[in-house]
C-alpha atoms as a PDB file:
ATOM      1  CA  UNK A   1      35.901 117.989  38.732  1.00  0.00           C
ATOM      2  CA  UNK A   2      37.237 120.085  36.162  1.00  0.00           C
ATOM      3  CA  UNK A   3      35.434 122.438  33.639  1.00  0.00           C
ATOM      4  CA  UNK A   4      35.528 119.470  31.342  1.00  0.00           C
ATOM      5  CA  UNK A   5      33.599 116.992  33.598  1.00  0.00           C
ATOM      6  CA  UNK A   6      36.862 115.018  34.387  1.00  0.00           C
ATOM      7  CA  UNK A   7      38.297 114.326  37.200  1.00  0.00           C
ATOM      8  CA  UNK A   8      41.659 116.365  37.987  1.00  0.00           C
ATOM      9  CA  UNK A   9      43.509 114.231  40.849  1.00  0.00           C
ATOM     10  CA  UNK A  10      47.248 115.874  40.457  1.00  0.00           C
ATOM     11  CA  UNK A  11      47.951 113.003  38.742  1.00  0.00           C
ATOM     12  CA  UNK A  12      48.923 115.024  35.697  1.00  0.00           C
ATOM     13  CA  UNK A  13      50.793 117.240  37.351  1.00  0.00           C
ATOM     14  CA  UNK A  14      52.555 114.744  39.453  1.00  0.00           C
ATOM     15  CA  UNK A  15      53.654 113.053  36.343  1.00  0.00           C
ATOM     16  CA  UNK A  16      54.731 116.511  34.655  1.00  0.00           C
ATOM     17  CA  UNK A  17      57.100 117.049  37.867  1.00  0.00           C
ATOM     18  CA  UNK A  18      58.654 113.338  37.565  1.00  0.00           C
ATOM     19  CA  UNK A  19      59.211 114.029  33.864  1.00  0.00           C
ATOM     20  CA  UNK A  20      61.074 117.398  34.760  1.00  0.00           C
ATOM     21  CA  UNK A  21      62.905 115.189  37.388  1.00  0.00           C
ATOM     22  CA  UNK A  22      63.908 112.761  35.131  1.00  0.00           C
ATOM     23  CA  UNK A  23      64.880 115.728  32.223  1.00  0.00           C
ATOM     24  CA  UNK A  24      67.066 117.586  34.623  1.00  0.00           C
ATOM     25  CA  UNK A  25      68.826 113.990  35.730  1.00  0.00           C
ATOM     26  CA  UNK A  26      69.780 113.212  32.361  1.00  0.00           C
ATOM     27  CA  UNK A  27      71.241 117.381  31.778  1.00  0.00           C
ATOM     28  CA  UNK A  28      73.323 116.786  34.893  1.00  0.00           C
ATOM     29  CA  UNK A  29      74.218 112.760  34.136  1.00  0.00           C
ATOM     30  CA  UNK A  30      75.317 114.098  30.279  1.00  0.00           C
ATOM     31  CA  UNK A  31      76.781 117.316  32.062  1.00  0.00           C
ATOM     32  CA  UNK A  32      78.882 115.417  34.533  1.00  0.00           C
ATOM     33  CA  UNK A  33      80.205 112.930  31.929  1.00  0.00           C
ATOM     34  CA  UNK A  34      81.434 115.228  28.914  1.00  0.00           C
ATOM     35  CA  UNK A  35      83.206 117.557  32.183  1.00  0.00           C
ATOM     36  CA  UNK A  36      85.194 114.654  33.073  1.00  0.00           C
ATOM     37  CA  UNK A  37      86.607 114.206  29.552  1.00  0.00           C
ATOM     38  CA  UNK A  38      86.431 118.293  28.848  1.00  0.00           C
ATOM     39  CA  UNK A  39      86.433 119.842  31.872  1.00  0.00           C
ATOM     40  CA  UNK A  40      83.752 122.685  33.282  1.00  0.00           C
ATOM     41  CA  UNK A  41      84.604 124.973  30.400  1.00  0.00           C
ATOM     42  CA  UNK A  42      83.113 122.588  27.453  1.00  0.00           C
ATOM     43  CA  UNK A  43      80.892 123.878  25.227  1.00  0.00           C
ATOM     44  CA  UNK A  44      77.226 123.553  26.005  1.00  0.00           C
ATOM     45  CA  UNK A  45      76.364 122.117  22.833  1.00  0.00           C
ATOM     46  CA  UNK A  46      78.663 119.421  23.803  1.00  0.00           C
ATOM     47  CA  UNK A  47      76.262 118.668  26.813  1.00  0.00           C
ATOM     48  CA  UNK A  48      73.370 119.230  24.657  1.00  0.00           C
ATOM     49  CA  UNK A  49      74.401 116.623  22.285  1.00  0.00           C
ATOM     50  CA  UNK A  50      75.180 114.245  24.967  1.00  0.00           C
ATOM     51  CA  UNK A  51      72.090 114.779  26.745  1.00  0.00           C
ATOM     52  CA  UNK A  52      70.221 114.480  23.393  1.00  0.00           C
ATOM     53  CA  UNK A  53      68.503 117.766  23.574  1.00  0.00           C
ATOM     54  CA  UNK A  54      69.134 120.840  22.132  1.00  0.00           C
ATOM     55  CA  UNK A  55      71.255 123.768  24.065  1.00  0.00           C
ATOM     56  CA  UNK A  56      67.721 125.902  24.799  1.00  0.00           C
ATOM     57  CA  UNK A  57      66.875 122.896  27.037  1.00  0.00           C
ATOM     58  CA  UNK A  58      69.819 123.403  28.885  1.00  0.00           C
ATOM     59  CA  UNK A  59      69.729 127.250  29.431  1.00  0.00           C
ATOM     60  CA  UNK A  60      65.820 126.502  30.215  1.00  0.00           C
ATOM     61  CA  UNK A  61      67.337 124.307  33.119  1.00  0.00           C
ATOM     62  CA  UNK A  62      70.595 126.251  33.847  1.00  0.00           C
ATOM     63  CA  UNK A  63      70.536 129.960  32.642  1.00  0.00           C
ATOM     64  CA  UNK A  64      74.305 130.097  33.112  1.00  0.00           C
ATOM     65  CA  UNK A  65      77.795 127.565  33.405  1.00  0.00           C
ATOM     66  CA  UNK A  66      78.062 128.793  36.545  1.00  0.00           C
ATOM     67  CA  UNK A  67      74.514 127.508  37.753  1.00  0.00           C
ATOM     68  CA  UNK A  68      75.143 123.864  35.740  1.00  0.00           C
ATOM     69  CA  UNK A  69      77.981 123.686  37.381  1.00  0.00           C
ATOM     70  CA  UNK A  70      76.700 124.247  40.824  1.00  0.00           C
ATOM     71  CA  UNK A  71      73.853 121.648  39.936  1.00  0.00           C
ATOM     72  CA  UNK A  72      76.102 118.657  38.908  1.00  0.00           C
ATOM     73  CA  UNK A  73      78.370 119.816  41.622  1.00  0.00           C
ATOM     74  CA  UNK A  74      75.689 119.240  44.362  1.00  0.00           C
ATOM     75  CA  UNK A  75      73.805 116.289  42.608  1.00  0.00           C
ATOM     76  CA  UNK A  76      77.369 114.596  42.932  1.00  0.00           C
ATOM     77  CA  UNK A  77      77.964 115.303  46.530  1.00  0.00           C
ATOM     78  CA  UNK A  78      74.315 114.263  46.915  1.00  0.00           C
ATOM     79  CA  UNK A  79      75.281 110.587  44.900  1.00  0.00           C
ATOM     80  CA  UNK A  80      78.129 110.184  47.604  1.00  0.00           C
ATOM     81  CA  UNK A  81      76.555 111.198  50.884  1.00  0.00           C
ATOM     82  CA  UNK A  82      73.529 109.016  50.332  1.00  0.00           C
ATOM     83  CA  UNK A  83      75.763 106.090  49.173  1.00  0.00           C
ATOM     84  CA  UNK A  84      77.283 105.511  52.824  1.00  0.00           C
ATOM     85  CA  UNK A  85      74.194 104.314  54.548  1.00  0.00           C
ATOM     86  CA  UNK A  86      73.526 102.474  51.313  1.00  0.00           C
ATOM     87  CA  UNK A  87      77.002 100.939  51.590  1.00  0.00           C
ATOM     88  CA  UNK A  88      76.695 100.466  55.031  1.00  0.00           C
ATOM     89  CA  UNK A  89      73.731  97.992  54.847  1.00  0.00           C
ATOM     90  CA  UNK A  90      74.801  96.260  51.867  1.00  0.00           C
ATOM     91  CA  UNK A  91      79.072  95.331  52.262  1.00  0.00           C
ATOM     92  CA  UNK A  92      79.578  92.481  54.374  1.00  0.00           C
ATOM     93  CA  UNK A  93      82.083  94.907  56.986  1.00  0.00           C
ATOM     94  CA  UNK A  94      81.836  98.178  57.723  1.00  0.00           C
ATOM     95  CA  UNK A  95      85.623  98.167  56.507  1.00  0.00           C
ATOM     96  CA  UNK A  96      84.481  97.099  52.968  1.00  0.00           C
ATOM     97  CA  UNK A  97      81.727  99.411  53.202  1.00  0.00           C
ATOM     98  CA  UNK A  98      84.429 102.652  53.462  1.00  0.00           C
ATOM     99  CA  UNK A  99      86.746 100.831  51.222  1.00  0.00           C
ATOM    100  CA  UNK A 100      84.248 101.187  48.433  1.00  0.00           C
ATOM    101  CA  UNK A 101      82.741 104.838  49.654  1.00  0.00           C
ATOM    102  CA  UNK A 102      86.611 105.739  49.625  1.00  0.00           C
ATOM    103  CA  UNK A 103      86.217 104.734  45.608  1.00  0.00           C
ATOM    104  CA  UNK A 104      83.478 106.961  45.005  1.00  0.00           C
ATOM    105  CA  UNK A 105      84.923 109.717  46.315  1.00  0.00           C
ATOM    106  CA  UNK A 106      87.847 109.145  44.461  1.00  0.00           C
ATOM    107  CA  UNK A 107      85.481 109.219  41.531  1.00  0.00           C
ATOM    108  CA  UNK A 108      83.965 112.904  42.511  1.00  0.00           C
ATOM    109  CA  UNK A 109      87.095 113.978  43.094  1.00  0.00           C
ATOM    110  CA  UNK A 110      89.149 113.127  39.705  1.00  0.00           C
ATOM    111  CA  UNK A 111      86.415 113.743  37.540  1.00  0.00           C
ATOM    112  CA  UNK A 112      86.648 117.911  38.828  1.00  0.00           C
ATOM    113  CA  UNK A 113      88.537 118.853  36.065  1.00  0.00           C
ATOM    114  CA  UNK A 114      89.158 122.676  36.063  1.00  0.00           C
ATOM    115  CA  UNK A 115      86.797 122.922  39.111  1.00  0.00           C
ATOM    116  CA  UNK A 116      89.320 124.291  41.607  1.00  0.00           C
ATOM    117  CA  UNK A 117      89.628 127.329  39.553  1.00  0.00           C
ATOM    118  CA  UNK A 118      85.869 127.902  39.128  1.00  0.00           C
ATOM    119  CA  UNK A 119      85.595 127.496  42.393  1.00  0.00           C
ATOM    120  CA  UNK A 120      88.186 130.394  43.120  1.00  0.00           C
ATOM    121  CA  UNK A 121      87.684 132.879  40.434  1.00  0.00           C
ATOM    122  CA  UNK A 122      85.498 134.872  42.620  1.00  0.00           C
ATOM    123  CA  UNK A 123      81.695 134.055  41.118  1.00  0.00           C
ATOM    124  CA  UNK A 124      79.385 134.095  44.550  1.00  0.00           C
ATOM    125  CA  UNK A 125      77.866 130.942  42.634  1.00  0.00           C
ATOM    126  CA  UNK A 126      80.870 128.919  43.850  1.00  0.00           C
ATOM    127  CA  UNK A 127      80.990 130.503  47.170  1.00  0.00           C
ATOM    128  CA  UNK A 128      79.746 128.225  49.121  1.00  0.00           C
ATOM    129  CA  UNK A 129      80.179 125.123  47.612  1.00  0.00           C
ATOM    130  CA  UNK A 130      83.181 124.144  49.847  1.00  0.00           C
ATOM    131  CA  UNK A 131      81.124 124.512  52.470  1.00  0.00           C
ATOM    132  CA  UNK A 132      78.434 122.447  51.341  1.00  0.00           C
ATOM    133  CA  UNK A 133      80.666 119.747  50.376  1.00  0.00           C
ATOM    134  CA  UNK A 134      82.281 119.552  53.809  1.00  0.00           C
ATOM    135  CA  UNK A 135      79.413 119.611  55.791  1.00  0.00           C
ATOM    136  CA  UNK A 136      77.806 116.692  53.559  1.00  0.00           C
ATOM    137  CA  UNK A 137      80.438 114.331  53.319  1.00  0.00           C
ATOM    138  CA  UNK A 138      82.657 114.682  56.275  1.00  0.00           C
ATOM    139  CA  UNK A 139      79.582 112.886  58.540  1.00  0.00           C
ATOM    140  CA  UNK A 140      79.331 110.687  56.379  1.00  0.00           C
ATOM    141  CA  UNK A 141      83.039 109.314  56.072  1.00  0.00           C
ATOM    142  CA  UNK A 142      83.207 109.948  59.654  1.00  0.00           C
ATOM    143  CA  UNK A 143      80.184 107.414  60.511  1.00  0.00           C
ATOM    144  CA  UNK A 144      81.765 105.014  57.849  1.00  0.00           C
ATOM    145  CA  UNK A 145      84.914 105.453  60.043  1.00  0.00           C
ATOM    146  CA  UNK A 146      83.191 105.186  63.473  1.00  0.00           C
ATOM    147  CA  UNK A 147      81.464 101.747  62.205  1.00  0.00           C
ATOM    148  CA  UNK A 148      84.718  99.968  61.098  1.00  0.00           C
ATOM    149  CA  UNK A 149      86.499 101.100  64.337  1.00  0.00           C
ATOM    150  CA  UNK A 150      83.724  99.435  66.331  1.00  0.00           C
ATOM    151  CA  UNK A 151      83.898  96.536  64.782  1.00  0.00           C
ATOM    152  CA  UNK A 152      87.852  96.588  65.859  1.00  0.00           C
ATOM    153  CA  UNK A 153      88.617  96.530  61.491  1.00  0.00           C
ATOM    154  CA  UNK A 154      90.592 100.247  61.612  1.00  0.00           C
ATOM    155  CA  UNK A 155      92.238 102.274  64.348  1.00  0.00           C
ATOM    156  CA  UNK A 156      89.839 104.252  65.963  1.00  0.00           C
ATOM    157  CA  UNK A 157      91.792 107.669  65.920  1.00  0.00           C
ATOM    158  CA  UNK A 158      91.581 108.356  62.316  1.00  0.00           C
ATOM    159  CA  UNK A 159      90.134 112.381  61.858  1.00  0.00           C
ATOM    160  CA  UNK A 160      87.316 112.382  58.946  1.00  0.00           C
ATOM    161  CA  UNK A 161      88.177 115.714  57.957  1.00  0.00           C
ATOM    162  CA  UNK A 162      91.991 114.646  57.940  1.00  0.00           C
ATOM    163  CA  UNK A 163      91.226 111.529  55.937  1.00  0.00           C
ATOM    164  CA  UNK A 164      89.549 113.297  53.138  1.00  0.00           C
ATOM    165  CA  UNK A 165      92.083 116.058  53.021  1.00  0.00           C
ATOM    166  CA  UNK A 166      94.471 113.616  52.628  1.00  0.00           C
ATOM    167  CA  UNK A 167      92.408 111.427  49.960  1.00  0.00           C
ATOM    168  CA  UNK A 168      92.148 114.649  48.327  1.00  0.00           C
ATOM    169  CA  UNK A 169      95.738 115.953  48.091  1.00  0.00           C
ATOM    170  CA  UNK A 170      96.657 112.014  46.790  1.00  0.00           C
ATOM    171  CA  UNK A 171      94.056 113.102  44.111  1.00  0.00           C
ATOM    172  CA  UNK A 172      95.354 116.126  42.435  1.00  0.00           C
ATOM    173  CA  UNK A 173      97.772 114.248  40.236  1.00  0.00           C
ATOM    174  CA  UNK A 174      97.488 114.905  36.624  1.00  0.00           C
ATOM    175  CA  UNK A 175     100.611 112.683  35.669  1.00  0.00           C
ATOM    176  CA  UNK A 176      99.854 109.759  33.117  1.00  0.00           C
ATOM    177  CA  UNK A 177     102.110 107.393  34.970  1.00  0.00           C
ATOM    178  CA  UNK A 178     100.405 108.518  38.430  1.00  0.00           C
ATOM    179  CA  UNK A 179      97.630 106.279  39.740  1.00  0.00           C
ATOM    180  CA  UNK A 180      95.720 108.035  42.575  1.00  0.00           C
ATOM    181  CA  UNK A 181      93.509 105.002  42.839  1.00  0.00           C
ATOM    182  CA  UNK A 182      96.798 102.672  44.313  1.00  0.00           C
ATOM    183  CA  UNK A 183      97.835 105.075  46.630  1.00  0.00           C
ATOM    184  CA  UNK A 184      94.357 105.795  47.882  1.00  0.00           C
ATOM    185  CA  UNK A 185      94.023 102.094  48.247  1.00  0.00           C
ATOM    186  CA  UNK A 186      97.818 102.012  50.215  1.00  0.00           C
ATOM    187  CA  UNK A 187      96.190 105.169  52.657  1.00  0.00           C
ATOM    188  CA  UNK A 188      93.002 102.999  53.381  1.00  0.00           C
ATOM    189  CA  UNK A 189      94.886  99.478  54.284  1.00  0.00           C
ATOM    190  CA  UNK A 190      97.390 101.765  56.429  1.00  0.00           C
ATOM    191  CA  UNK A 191      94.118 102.386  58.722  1.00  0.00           C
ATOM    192  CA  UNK A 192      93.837  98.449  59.562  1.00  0.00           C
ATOM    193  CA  UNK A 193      94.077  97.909  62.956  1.00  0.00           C
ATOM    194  CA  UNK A 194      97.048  96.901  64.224  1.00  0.00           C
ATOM    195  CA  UNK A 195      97.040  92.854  64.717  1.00  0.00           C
ATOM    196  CA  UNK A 196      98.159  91.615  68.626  1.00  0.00           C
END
């Protein structure tokens, strides 16, 4: 009972932390969307307005760039790793399961603009999210990979690591008349096992 005579079952404060959930969500959903058409450097009040917020709920969430950037960073790689099992269960193959991981990693990975050179210039915010990224996503393309070789859809001596490094490199194009997507697509089909 509280001082009050009510009853205090953490209800309250249950639905407090869902709110602040749900408020930090829509910061890193609005964050993540005005960096793909700005890049990490855009103004905050660009996010703000996005978001629909003032820029004192952002800082409140994320004292610095550096720590919103971390935040959508991770939330992102978060999105993709749980999306394999996800994909797993629901595409009709495994094959078409990786096919359309593949595509949202794509997605993370074009939508980093001016990331790379956060992510080198040396702030020990960025430090380790290589790392992190690796060791969240490579098990997961590599059990997306395992599945469709056991089901005799891909070759079965195709290197996770090696695949995304390659995804990656096709990804770094910034030419209009470049379309990472189609050659993505051309590197996935080349892993269809060979027919006798």
């Amino acid at each position: 009972m509280t001082a009050t005579g009510g009853k205090n079952d953490g209800s309250s404060s249950t639905r407090k932390r869902a709110d602040a959930r749900r408020n930090e969500q829509i910061l890193l959903d609005a964050a993540a969307a005005t960096f793909v058409v700005s890049g990490v450097e855009a103004p905050v009040r660009e996010i703000a307005s996005r978001a629909g917020v003032g820029v004192g709920t952002i800082y409140r969430h994320f004292p610095t760039r550096a720590d919103l950037v971390v935040a959508v960073y991770r939330h992102q790689v978060e999105s993709c790793a749980e999306a394999g099992s996800t994909l797993l269960e629901a595409a009709a193959t495994p094959y078409a399961a990786l096919s359309r991981w593949v595509n949202l990693f794509v997605d993370f990975l074009v939508t980093k603009h001016g990331l790379p050179a956060a992510l080198q210039s040396g702030n020990d915010n960025f430090a380790t999210l290589h790392t992190y990224f690796v060791d969240r996503l490579v098990p997961v393309c590599a059990r997306l990979l395992a599945a469709a070789a056991r089901a005799g859809e891909i070759r079965s001596d195709v290197d996770a690591y090696e695949l995304m490094r390659g995804i990656g490199n096709l990804c770094i194009g910034v030419d209009p008349r470049y379309d990472a997507r189609r050659m993505v697509g051309l590197l996935i089909a080349g892993l269809r096992a060979p027919v006798d």
